[in-house]
N, C-alpha and C. Protein backbone atom coordinates (compact mmCIF):
# COMPACT_ATOMS: atom_id res chain seq x y z
N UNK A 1 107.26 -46.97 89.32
CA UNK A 1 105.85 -47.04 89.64
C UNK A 1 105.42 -45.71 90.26
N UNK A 2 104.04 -45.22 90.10
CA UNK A 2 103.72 -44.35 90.56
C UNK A 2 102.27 -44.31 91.49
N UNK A 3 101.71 -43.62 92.15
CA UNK A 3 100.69 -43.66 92.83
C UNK A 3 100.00 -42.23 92.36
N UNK A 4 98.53 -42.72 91.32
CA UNK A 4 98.10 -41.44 90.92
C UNK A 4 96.78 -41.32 91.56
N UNK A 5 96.84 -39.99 92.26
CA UNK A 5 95.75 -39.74 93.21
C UNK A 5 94.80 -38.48 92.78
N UNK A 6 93.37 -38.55 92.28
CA UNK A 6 92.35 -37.61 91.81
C UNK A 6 91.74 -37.41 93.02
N UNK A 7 91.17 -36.13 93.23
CA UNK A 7 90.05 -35.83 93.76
C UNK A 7 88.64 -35.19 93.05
N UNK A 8 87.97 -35.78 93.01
CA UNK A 8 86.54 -35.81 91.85
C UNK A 8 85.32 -35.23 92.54
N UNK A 9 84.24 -35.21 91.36
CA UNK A 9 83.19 -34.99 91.97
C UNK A 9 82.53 -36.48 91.35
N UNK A 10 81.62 -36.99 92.92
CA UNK A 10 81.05 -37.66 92.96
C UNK A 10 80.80 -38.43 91.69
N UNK A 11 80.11 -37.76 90.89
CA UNK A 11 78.36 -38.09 90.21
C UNK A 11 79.63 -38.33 88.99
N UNK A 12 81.08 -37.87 88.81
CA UNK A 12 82.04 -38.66 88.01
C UNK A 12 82.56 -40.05 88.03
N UNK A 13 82.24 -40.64 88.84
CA UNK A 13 82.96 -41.86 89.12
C UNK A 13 83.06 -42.77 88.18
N UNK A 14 81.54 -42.81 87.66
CA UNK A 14 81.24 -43.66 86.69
C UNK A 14 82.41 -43.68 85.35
N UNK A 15 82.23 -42.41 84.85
CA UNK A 15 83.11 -42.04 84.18
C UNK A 15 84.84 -42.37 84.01
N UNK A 16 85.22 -41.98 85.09
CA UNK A 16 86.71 -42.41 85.93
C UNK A 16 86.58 -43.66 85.26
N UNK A 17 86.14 -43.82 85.71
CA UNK A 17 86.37 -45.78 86.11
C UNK A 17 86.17 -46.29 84.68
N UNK A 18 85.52 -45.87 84.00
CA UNK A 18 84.94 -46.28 82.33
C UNK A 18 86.58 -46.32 81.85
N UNK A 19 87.21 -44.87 81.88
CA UNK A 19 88.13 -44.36 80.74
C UNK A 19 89.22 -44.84 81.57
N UNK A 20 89.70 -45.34 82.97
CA UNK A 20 90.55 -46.68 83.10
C UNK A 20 90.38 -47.57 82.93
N UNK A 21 89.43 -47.96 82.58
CA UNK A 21 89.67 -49.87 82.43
C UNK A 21 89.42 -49.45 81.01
N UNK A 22 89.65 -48.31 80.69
CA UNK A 22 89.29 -48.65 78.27
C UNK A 22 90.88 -48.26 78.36
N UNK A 23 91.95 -47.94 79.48
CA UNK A 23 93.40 -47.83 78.91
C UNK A 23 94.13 -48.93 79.62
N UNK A 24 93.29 -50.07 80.49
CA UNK A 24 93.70 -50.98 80.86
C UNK A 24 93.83 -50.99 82.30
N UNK A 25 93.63 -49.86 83.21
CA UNK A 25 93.34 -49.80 84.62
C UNK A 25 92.82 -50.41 84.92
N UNK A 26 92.78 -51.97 85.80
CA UNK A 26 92.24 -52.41 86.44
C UNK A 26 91.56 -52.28 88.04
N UNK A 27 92.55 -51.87 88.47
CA UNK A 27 92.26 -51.63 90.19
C UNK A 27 92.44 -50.28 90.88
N UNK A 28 91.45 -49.57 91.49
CA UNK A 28 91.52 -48.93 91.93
C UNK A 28 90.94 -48.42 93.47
N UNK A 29 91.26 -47.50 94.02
CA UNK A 29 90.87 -47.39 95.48
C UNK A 29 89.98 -45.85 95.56
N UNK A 30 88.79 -45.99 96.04
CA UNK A 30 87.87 -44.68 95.89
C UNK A 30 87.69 -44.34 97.10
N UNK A 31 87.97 -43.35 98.10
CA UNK A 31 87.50 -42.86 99.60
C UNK A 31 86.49 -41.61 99.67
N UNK A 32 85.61 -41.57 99.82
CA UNK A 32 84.62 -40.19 99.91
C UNK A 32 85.66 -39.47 101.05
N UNK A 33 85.31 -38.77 100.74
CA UNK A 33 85.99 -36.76 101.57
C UNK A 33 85.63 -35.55 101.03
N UNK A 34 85.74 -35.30 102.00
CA UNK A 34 84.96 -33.80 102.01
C UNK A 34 86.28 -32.66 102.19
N UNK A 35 86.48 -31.49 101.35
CA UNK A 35 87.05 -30.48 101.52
C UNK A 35 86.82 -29.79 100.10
N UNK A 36 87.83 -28.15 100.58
CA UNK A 36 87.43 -27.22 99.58
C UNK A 36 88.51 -26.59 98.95
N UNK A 37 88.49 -25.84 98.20
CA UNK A 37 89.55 -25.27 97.13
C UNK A 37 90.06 -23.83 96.82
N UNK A 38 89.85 -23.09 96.13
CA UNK A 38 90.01 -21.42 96.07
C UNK A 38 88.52 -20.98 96.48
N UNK A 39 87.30 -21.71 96.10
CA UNK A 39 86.24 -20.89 96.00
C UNK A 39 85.65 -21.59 97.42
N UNK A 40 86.45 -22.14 98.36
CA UNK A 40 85.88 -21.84 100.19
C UNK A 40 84.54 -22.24 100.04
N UNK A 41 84.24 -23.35 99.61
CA UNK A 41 82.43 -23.78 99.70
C UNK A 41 81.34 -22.96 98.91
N UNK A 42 80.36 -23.12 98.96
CA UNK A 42 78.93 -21.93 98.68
C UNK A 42 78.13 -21.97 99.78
N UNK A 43 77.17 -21.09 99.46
CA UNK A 43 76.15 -20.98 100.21
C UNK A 43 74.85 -21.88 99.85
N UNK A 44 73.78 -22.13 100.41
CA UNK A 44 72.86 -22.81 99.91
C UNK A 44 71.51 -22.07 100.44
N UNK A 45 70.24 -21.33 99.87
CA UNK A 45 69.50 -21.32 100.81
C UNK A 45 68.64 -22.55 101.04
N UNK A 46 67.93 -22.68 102.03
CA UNK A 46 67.04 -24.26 102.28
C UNK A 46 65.62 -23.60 103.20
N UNK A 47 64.13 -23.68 102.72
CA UNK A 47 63.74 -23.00 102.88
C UNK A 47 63.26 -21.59 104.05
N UNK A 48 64.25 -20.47 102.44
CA UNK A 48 64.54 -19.56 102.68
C UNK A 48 65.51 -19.00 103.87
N UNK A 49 66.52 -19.43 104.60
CA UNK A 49 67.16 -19.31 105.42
C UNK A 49 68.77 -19.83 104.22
N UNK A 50 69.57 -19.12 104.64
CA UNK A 50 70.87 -19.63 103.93
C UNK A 50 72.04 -19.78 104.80
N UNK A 51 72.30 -20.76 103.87
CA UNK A 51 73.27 -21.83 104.80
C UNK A 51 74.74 -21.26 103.96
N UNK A 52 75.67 -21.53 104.93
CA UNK A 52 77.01 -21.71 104.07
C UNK A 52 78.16 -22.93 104.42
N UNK A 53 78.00 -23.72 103.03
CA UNK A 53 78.71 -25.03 102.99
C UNK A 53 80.16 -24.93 103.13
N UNK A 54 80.82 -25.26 103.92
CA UNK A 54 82.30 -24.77 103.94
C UNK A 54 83.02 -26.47 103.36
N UNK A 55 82.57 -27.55 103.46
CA UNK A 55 83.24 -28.80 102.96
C UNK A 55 82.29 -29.26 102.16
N UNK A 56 82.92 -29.22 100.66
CA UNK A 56 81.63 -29.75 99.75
C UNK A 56 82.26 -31.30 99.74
N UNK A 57 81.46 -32.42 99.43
CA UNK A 57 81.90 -33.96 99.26
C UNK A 57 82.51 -34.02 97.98
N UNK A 58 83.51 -35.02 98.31
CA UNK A 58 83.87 -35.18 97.00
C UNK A 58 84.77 -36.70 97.53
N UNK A 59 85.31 -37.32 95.92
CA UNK A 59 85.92 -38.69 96.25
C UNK A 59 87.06 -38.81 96.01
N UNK A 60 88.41 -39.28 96.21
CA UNK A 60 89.43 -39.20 96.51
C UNK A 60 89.97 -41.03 95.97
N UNK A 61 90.25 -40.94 94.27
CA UNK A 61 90.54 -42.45 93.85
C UNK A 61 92.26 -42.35 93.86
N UNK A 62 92.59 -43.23 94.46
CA UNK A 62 94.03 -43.54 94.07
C UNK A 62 94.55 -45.06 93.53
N UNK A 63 95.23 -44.90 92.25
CA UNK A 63 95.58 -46.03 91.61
C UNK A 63 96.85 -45.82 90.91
N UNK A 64 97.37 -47.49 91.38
CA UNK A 64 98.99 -47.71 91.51
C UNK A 64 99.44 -47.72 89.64
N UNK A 65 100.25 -47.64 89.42
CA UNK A 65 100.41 -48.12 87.77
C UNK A 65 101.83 -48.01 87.74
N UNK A 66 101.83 -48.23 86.65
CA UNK A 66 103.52 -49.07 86.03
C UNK A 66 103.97 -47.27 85.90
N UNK A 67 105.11 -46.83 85.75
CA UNK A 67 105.57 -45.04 85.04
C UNK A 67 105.59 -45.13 83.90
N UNK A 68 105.24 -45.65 82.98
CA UNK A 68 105.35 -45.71 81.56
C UNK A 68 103.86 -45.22 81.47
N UNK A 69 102.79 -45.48 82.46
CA UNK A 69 101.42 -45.76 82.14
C UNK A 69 100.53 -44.25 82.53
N UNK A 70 101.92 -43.51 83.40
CA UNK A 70 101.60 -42.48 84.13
C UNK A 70 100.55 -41.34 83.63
N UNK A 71 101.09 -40.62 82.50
CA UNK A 71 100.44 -40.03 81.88
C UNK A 71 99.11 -40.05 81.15
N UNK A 72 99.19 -41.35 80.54
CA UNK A 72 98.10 -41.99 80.39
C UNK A 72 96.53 -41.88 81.32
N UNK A 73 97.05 -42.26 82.70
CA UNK A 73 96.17 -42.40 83.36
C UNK A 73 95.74 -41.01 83.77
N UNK A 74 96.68 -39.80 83.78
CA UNK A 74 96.24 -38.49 84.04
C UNK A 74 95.22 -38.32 83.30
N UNK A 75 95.81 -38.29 81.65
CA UNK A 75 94.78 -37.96 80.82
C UNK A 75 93.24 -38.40 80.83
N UNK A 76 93.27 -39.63 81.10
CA UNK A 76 91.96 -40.03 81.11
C UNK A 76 91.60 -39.65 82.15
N UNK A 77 91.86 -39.39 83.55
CA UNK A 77 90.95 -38.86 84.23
C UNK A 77 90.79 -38.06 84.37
N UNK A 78 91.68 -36.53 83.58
CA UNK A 78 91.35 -35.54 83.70
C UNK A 78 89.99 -35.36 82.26
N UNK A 79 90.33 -35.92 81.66
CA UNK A 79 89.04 -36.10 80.45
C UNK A 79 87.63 -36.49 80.92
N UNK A 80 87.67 -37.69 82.00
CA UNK A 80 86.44 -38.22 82.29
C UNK A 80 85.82 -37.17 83.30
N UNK A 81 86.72 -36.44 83.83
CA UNK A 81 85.96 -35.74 84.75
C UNK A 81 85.74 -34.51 85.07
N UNK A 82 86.40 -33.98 83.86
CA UNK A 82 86.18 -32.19 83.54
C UNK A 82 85.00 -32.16 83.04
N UNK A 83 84.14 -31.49 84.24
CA UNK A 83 82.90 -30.69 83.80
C UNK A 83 82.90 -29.05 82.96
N UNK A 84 83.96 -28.68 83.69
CA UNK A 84 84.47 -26.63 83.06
C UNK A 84 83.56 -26.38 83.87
N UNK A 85 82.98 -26.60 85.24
CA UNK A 85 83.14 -25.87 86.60
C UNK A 85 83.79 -25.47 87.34
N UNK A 86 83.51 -24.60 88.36
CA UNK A 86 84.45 -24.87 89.20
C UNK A 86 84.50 -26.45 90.48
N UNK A 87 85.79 -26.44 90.77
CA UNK A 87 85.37 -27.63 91.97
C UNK A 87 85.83 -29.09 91.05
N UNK A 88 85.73 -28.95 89.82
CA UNK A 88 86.52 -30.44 89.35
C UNK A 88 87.50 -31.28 90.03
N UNK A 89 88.59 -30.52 90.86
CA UNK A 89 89.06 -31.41 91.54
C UNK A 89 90.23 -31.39 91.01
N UNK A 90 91.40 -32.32 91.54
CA UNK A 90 93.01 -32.18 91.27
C UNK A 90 92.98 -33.27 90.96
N UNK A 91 94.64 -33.64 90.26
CA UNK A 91 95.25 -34.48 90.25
C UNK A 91 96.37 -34.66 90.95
N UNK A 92 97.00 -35.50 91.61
CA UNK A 92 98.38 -35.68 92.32
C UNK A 92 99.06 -36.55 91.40
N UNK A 93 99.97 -36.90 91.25
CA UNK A 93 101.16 -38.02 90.87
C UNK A 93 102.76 -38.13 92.05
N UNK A 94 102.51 -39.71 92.35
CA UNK A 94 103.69 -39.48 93.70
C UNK A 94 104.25 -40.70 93.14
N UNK A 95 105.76 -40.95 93.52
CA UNK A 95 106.70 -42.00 93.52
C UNK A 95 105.90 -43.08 94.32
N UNK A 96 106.12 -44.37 94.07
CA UNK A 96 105.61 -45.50 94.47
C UNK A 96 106.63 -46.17 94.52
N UNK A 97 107.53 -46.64 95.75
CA UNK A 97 108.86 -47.64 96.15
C UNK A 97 108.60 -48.31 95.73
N UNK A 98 107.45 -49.46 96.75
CA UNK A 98 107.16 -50.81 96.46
C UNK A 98 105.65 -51.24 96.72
N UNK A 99 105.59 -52.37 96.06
CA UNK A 99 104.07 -52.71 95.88
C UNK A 99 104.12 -54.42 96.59
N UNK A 100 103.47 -54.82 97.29
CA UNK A 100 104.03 -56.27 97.04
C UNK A 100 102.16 -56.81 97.38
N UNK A 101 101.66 -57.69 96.60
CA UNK A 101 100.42 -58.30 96.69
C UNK A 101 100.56 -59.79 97.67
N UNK A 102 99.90 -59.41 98.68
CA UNK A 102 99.65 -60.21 99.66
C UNK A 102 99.83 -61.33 99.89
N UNK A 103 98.37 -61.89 98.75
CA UNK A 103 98.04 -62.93 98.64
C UNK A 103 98.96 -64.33 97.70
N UNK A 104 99.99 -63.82 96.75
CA UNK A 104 101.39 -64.13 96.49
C UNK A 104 103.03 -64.02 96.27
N UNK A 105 102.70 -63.10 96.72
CA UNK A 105 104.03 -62.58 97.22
C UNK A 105 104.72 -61.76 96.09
N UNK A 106 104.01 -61.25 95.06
CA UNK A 106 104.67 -60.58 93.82
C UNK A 106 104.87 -59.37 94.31
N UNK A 107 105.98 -58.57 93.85
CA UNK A 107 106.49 -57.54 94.28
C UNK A 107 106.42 -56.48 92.80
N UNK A 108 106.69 -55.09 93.04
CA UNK A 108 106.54 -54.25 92.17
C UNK A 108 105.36 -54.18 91.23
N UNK A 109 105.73 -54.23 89.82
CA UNK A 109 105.33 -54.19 88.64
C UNK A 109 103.97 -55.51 88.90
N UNK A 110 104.63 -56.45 88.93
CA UNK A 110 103.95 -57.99 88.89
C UNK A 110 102.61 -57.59 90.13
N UNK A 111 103.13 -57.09 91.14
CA UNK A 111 101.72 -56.78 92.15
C UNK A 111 100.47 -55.95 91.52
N UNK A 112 101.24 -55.53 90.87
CA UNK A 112 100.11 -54.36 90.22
C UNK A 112 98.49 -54.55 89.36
C-alpha cells in the first residue's frame, strides 16, 4: 500500500477528483496550505502599491491505494492538474504499513 500525496492548485480540485473516481479512487483527504517552490511567491500590485506574496495557497490531497494502483493514480493527477505554469505543484509517493478502518475492523487492502 501506498500513501500518494499532491500538492495542487486550488481551482484543480475539481479535476483531481473527476480523474480518481474515473480510475476507481474513491476516498480521499484534501487540506488547504499555503507554501512556495523555486519561484519564492510573486509580487502583486493592489491599488498601485506592490505587495510581495511569499506563501501562495494551495491544497494538499492525500489518498491511500492498493501498490498495484500506484502509478495509476500519479498519472491521473498529474494529468488533471498540469496547467504548464509555474506553481503546479508536486507529487509525493510514501510506503503505507497499515490501514485499519475504524468502524469494522478491516485491516490493509480491505480498509481501503
Amino acid at each position: 500500500m501506498k500513501i500518494v500525496m499532491a500538492i495542487i492548485k486550488p481551482f484543480k480540485l475539481e479535476e483531481v477528483r473527476d480523474a480518481l473516481t474515473g480510475i476507481g479512487v474513491h476516498g480521499l483527504t484534501v487540506t488547504e496550505v499555503k507554501g512556495y517552490g523555486r519561484q519564492k511567491g510573486h509580487t502583486e500590485i493592489y491599488r498601485g502599491a506592490e505587495y510581495a506574496v511569499s506563501f501562495l495557497p494551495k491544497l494538499k490531497i492525500e489518498v491511500a491505494v492498493a501498490s498495484d494502483l500506484t502509478s495509476s493514480v500519479v498519472d491521473a493527477i498529474a494529468g488533471a492538474a498540469r496547467t504548464g505554469q509555474i506553481g503546479d505543484g508536486k507529487i509525493f509517493v510514501m510506503p503505507l504499513e497499515k490501514a485499519v478502518r475504524i468502524r469494522t475492523g478491516e485491516t490493509d487492502a480491505d480498509a481501503l
